[in-house]
Protein backbone atom coordinates (compact mmCIF):
# COMPACT_ATOMS: atom_id res chain seq x y z
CA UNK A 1 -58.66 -10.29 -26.82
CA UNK A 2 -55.71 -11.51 -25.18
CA UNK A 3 -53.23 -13.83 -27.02
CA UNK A 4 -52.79 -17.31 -25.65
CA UNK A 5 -49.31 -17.68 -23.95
CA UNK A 6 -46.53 -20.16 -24.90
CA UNK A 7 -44.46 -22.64 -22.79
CA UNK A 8 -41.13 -21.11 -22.91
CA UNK A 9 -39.58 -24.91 -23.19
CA UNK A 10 -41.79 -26.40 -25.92
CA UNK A 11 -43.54 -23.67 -27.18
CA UNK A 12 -46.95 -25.10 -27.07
CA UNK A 13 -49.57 -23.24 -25.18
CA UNK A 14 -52.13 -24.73 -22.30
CA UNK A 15 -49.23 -24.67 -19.99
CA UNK A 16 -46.15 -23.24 -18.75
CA UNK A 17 -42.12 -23.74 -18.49
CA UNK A 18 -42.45 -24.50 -14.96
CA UNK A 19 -45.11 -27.09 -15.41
CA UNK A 20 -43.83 -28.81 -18.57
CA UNK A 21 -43.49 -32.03 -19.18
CA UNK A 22 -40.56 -31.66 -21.67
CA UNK A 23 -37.21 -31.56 -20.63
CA UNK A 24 -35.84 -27.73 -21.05
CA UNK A 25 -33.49 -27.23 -23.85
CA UNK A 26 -29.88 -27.55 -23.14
CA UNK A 27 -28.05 -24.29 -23.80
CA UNK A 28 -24.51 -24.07 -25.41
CA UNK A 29 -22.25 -22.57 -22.85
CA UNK A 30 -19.31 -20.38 -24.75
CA UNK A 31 -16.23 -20.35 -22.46
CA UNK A 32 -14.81 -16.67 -22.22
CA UNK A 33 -11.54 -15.72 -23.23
CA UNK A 34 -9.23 -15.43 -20.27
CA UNK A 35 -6.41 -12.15 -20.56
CA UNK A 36 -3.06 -12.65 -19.13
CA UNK A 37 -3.03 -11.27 -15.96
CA UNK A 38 -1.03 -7.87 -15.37
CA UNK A 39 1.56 -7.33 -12.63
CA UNK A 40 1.17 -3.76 -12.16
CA UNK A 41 4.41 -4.24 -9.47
CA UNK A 42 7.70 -2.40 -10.57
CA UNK A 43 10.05 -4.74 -12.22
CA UNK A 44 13.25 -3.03 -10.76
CA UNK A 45 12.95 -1.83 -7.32
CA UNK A 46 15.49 0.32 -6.28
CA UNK A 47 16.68 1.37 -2.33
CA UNK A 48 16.74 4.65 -1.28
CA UNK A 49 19.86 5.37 0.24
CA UNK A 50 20.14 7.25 3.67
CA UNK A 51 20.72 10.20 2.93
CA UNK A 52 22.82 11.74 6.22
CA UNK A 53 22.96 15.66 6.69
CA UNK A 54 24.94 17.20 3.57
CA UNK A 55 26.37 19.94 5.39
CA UNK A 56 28.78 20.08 8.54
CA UNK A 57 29.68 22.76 11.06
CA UNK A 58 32.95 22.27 13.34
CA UNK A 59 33.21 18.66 12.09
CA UNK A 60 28.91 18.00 13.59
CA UNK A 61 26.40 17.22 11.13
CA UNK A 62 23.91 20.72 10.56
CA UNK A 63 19.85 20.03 11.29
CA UNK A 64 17.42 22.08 10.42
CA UNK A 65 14.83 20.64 13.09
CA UNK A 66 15.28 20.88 16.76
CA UNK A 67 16.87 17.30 17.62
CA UNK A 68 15.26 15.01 20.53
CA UNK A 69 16.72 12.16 22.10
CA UNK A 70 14.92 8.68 21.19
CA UNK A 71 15.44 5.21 23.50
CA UNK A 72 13.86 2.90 21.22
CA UNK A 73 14.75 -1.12 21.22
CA UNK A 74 18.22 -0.51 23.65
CA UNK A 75 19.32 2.20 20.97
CA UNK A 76 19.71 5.57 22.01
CA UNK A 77 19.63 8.12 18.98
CA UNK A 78 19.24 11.69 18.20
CA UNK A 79 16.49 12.03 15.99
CA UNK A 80 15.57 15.66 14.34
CA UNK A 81 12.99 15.49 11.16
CA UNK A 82 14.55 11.89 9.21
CA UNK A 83 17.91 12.41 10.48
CA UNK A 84 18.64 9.47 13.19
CA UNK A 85 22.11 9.48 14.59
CA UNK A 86 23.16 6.43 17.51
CA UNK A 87 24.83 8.03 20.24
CA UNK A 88 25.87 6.17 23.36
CA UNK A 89 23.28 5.25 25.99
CA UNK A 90 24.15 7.34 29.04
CA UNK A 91 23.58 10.43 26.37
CA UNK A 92 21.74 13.25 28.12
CA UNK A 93 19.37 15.95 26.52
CA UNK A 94 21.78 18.31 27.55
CA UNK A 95 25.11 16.47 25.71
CA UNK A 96 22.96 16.45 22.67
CA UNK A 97 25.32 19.15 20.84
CA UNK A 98 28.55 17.46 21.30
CA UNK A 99 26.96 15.42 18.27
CA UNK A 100 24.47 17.69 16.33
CA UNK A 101 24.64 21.51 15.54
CA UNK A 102 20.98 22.70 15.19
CA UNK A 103 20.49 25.95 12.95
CA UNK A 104 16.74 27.43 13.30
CA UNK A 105 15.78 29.09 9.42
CA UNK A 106 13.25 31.98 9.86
């Protein structure tokens, strides 16, 4: 035999928590503790310098990567791997070692 079920407000049976005529029982909300919040950004940022080709042939910087010739915002540069040089804007491809000496490593 089955046991009669409860009201889950009162506790009496013959009805349930939806249909009761007692006002449900107020529960005590607990607020939660809040943590600081964490800055997981660097406190000291430094800047990475440019570093510009460390070594020279006949007075031209040395590249390891063939150069190319960039027009970019009215700049003209000579740009070979993160090396960027400005060079005036009538620069040809062809002028391009009067500024840069390209070595190929095998």
């Amino acid at each position: 035999m089955a046991t009669p079920r409860s009201c889950g407000n009162c506790g009496e049976s013959g009805h349930n928590k939806r249909t009761c005529k007692n006002p449900p029982k107020a529960r005590e909300v607990t607020p939660v503790p809040v943590a600081p919040a964490i800055s997981y950004a660097p406190k000291k940022v430094e800047r990475i310098k440019q570093v510009e080709s460390q070594e020279f042939e006949g007075g031209l910087p040395m590249v390891d990567m063939p150069p190319c010739l960039l027009r970019l915002n009215g700049y003209t540069q000579i740009c070979s791997g993160s090396f960027r040089m400005t060079v005036p804007d009538d620069t040809t491809f062809d002028q391009i070692p009067n500024y840069v000496a390209w070595r190929r490593y095998v």
